[in-house]
Structures are given as C-alpha cells and as structure tokens.
C-alpha atoms as a PDB file:
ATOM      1  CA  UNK A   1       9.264   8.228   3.588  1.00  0.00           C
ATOM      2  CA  UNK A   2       9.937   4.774   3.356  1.00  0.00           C
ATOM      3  CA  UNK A   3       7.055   3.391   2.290  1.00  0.00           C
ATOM      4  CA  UNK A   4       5.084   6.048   0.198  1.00  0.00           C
ATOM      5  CA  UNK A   5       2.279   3.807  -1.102  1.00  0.00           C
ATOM      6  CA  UNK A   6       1.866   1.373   1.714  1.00  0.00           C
ATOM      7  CA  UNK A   7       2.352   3.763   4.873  1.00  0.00           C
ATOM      8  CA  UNK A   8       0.692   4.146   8.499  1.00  0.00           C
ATOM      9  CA  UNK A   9       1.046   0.666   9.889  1.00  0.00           C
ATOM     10  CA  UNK A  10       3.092  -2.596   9.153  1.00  0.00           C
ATOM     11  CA  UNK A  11       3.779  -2.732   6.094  1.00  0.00           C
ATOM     12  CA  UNK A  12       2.063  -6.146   5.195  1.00  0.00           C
ATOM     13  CA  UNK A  13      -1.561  -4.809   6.789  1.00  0.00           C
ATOM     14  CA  UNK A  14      -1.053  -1.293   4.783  1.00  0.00           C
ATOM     15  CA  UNK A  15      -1.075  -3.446   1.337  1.00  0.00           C
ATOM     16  CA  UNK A  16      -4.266  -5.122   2.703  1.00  0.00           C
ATOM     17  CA  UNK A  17      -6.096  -2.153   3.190  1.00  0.00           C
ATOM     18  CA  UNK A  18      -5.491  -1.405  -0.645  1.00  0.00           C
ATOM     19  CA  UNK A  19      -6.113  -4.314  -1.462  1.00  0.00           C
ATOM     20  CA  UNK A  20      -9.648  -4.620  -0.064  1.00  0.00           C
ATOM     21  CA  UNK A  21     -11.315  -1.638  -1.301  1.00  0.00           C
ATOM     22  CA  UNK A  22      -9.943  -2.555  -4.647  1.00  0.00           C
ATOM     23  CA  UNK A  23     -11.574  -5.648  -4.968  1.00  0.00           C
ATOM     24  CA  UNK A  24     -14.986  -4.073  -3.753  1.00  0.00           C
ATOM     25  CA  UNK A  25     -14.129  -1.461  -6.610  1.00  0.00           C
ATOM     26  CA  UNK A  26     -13.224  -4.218  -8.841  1.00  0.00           C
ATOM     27  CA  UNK A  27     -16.413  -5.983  -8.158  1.00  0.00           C
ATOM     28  CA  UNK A  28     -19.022  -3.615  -7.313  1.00  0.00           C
ATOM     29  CA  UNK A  29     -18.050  -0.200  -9.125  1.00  0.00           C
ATOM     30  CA  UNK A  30     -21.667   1.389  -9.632  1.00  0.00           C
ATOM     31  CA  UNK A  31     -21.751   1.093  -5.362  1.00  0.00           C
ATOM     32  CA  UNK A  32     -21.401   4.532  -3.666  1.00  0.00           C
ATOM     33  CA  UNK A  33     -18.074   5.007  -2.514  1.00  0.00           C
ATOM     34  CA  UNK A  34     -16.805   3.792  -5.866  1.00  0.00           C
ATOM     35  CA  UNK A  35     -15.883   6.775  -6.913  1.00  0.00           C
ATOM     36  CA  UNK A  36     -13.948   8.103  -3.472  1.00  0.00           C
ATOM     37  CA  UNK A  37     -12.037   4.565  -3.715  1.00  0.00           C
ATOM     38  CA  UNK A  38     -11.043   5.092  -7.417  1.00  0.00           C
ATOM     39  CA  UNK A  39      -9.769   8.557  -6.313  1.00  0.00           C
ATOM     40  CA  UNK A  40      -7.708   7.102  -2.932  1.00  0.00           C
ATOM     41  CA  UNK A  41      -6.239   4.603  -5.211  1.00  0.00           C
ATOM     42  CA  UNK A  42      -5.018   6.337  -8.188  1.00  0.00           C
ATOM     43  CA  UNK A  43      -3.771   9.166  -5.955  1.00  0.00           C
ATOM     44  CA  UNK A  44      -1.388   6.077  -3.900  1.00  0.00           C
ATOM     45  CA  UNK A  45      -0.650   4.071  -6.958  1.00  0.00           C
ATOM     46  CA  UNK A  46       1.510   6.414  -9.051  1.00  0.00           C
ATOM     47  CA  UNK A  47       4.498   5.580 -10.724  1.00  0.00           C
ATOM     48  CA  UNK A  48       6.305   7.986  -8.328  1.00  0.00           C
ATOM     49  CA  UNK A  49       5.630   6.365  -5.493  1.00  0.00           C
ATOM     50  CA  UNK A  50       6.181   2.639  -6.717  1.00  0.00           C
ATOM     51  CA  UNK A  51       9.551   3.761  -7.587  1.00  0.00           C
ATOM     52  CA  UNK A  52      10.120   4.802  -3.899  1.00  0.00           C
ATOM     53  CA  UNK A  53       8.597   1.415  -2.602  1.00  0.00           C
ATOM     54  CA  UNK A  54      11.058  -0.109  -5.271  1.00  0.00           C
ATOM     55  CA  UNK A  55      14.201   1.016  -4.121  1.00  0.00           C
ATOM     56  CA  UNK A  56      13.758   0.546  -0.465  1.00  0.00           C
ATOM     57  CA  UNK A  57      13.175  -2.887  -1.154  1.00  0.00           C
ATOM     58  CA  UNK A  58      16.341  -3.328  -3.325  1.00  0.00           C
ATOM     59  CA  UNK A  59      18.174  -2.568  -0.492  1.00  0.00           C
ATOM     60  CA  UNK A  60      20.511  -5.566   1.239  1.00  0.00           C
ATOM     61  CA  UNK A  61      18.113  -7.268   3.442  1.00  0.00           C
ATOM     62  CA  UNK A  62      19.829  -6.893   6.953  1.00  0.00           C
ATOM     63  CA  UNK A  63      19.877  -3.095   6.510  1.00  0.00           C
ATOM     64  CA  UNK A  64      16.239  -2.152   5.082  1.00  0.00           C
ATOM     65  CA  UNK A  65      14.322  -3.193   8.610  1.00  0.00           C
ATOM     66  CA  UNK A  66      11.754  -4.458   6.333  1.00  0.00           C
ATOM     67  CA  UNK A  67       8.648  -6.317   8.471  1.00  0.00           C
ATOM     68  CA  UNK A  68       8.441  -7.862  11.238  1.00  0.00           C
ATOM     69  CA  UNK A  69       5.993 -10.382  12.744  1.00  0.00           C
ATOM     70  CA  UNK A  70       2.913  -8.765  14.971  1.00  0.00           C
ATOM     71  CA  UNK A  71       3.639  -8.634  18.398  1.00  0.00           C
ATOM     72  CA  UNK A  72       7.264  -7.416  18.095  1.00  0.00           C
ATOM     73  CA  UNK A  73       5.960  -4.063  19.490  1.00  0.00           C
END
C-alpha cells in the first residue's frame, strides 16, 4: 500500500479527514465520540505506517505519481 496512513481517496483530502477529527479531539475530548476518534487515530498514526508514507515520498518525484489536482479523473 502506498499510502498506509492517508489511504481511500487523494491523498491531500485523506490527511484532511485526520486532521479534522483531531482537532475536535484536541478541542473537545470529554464529547462522545472522543474516545472512538482517539482509537481511529492511534491505530493510523503508528510509527509503522509513517515509515511507509516516508519512503514513498523519498522517491524521485517523476516516478512516485504523487497527487494530482481534482478533476484529473
């Protein structure tokens, strides 16, 4: 997998669905579905799986396919 934190869409709108339920985590951590968001997110940021985000991105630019701009579909 190429992108094992940030997976199941472009990879620029993955990191902003991470990003958004950690800042309502972040801000509002006695709400409800604090608890399931604390679990999502420790179980996608891992060490492991930075490492794998890592070294896709180290690769030479024109080979790694990295993002394109919406509507490229």
């Amino acid at each position: 997998m190429l992108y094992p934190i940030f997976y199941d869409s472009f990879w620029h709108s993955s990191v902003h669905t991470h990003w958004l339920p950690a800042r309502l985590y972040q801000g509002f951590a006695d709400f409800g579905a604090a608890g399931e968001i604390r679990e999502s997110l420790e179980g996608a940021l891992r060490a492991d799986k930075a490492a794998g985000e890592l070294a896709h991105l180290n690769q030479p630019a024109s080979t790694r396919g990295f993002e394109r701009p919406f509507g490229w579909g």
